[in-house]
N, C-alpha and C. Protein backbone atom coordinates (compact mmCIF):
# COMPACT_ATOMS: atom_id res chain seq x y z
N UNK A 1 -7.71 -5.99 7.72
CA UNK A 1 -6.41 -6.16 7.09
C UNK A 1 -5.59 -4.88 7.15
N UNK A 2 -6.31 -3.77 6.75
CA UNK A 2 -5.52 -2.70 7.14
C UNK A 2 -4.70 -2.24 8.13
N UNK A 3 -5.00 -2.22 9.53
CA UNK A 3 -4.12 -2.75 10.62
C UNK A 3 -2.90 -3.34 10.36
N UNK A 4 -2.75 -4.56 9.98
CA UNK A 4 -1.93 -5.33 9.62
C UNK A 4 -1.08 -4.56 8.92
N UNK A 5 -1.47 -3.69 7.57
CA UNK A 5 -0.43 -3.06 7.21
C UNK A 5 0.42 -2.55 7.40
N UNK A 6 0.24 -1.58 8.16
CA UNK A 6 1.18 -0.81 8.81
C UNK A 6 2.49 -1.47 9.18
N UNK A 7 2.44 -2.41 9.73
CA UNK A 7 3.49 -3.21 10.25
C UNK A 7 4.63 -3.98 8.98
N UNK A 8 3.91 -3.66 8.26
CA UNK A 8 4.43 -4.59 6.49
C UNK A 8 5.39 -3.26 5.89
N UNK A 9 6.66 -3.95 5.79
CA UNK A 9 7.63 -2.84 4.85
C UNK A 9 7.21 -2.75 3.75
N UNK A 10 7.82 -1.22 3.09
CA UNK A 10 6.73 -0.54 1.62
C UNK A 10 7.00 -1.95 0.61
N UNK A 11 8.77 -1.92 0.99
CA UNK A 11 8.94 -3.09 -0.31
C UNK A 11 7.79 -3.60 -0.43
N UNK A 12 7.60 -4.53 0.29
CA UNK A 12 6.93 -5.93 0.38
C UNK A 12 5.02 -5.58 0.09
N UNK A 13 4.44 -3.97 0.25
CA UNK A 13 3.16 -4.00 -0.03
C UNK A 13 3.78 -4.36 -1.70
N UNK A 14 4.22 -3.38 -1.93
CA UNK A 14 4.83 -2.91 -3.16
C UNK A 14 4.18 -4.82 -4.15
N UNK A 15 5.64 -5.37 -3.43
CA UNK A 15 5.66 -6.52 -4.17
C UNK A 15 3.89 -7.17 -4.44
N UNK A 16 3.56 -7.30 -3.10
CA UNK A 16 1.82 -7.53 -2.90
C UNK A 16 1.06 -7.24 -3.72
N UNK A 17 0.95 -5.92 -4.10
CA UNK A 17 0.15 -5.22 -4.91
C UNK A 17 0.57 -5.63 -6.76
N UNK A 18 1.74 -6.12 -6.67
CA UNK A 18 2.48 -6.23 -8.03
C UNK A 18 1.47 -7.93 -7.80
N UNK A 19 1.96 -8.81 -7.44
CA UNK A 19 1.89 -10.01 -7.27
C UNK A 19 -0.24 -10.39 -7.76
N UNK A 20 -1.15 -9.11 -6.75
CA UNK A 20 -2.43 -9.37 -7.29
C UNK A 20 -2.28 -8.46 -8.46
N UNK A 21 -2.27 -8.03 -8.65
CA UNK A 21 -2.48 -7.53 -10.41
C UNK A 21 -1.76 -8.45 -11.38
N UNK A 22 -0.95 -9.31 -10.82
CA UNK A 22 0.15 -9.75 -12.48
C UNK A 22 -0.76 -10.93 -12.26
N UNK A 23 -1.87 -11.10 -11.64
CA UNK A 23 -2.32 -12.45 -11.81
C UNK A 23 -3.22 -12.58 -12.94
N UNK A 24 -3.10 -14.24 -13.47
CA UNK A 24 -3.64 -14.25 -15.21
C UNK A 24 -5.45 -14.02 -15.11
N UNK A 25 -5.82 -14.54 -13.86
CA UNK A 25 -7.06 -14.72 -13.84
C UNK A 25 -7.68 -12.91 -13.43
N UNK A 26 -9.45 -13.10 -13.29
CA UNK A 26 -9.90 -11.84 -13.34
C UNK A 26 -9.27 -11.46 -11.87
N UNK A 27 -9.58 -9.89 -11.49
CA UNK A 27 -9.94 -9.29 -10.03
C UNK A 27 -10.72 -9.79 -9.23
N UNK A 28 -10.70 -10.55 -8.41
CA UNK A 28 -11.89 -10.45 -7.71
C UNK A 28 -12.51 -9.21 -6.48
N UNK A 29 -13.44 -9.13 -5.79
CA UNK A 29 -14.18 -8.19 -5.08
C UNK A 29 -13.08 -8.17 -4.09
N UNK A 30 -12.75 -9.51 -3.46
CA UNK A 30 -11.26 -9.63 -2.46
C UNK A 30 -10.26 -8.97 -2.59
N UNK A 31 -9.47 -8.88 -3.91
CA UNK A 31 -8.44 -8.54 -4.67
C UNK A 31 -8.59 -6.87 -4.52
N UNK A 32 -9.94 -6.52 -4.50
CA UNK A 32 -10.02 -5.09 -5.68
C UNK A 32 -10.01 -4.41 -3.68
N UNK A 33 -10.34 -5.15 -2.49
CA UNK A 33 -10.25 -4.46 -1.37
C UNK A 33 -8.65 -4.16 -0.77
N UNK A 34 -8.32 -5.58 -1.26
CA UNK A 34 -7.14 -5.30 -0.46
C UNK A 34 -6.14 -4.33 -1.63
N UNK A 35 -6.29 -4.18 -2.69
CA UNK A 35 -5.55 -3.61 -3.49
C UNK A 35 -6.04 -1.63 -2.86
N UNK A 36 -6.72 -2.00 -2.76
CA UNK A 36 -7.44 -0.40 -1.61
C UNK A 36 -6.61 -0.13 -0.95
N UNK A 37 -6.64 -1.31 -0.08
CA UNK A 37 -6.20 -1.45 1.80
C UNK A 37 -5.05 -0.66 1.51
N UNK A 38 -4.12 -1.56 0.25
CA UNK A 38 -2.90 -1.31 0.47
C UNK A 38 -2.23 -0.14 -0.60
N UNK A 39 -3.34 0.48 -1.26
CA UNK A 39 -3.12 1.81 -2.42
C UNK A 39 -3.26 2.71 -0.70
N UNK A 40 -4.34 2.75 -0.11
CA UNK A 40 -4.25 3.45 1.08
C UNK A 40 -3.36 3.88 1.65
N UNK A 41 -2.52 2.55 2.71
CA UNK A 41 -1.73 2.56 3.55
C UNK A 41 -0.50 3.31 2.29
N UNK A 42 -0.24 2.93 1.08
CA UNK A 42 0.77 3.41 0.79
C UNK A 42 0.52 5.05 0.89
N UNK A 43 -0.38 5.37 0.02
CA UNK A 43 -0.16 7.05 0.21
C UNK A 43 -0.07 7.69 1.52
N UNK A 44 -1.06 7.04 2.85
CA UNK A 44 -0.34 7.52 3.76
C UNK A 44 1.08 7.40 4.46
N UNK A 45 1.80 6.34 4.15
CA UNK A 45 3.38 6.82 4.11
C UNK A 45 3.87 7.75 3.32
N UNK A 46 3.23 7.66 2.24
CA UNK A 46 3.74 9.07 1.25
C UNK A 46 3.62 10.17 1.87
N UNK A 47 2.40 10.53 2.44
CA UNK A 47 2.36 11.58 3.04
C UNK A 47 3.25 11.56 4.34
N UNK A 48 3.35 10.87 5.02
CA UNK A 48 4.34 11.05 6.38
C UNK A 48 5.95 11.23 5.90
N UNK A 49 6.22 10.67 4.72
CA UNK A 49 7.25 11.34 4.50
C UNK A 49 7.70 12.47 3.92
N UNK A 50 6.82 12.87 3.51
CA UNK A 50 7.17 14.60 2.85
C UNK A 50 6.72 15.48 4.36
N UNK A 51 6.04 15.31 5.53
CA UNK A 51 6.00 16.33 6.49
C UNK A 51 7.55 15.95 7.26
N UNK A 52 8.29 14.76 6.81
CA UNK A 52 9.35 14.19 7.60
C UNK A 52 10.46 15.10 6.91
N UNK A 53 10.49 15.31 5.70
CA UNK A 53 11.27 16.18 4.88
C UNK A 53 11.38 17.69 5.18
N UNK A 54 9.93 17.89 5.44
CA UNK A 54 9.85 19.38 5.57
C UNK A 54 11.31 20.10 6.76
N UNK A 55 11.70 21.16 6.96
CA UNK A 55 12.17 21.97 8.17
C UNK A 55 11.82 23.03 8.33
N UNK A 56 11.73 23.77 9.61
CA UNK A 56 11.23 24.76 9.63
C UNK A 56 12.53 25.88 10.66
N UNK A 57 11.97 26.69 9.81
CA UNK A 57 12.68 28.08 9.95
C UNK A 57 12.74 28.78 11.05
């Protein structure tokens, strides 16, 4: 699934990640991976955008 991410705009993990947690029932083992997959993929955009910010002298 991770793969896949990449290709998925932040919005939309964003929403994803909102959508399995607001659910009434428990986590499941499924839930608690892809909530990984996609805590993952987000910080590495985080990180690609602060070296995108940077300039150099």
């Amino acid at each position: 699934m991770l793969g896949e991410l990449m290709n998925i705009p932040t919005d939309t993990l964003i929403d994803m990640l909102y959508i399995i947690l607001a659910a009434e029932f428990a986590i499941t083992a499924t839930d608690a991976e892809e909530i990984d997959q996609i805590q993952r993929e987000l910080q590495r955009r985080g990180e690609e955008q602060r070296w995108s910010l940077q300039t150099v002298n």
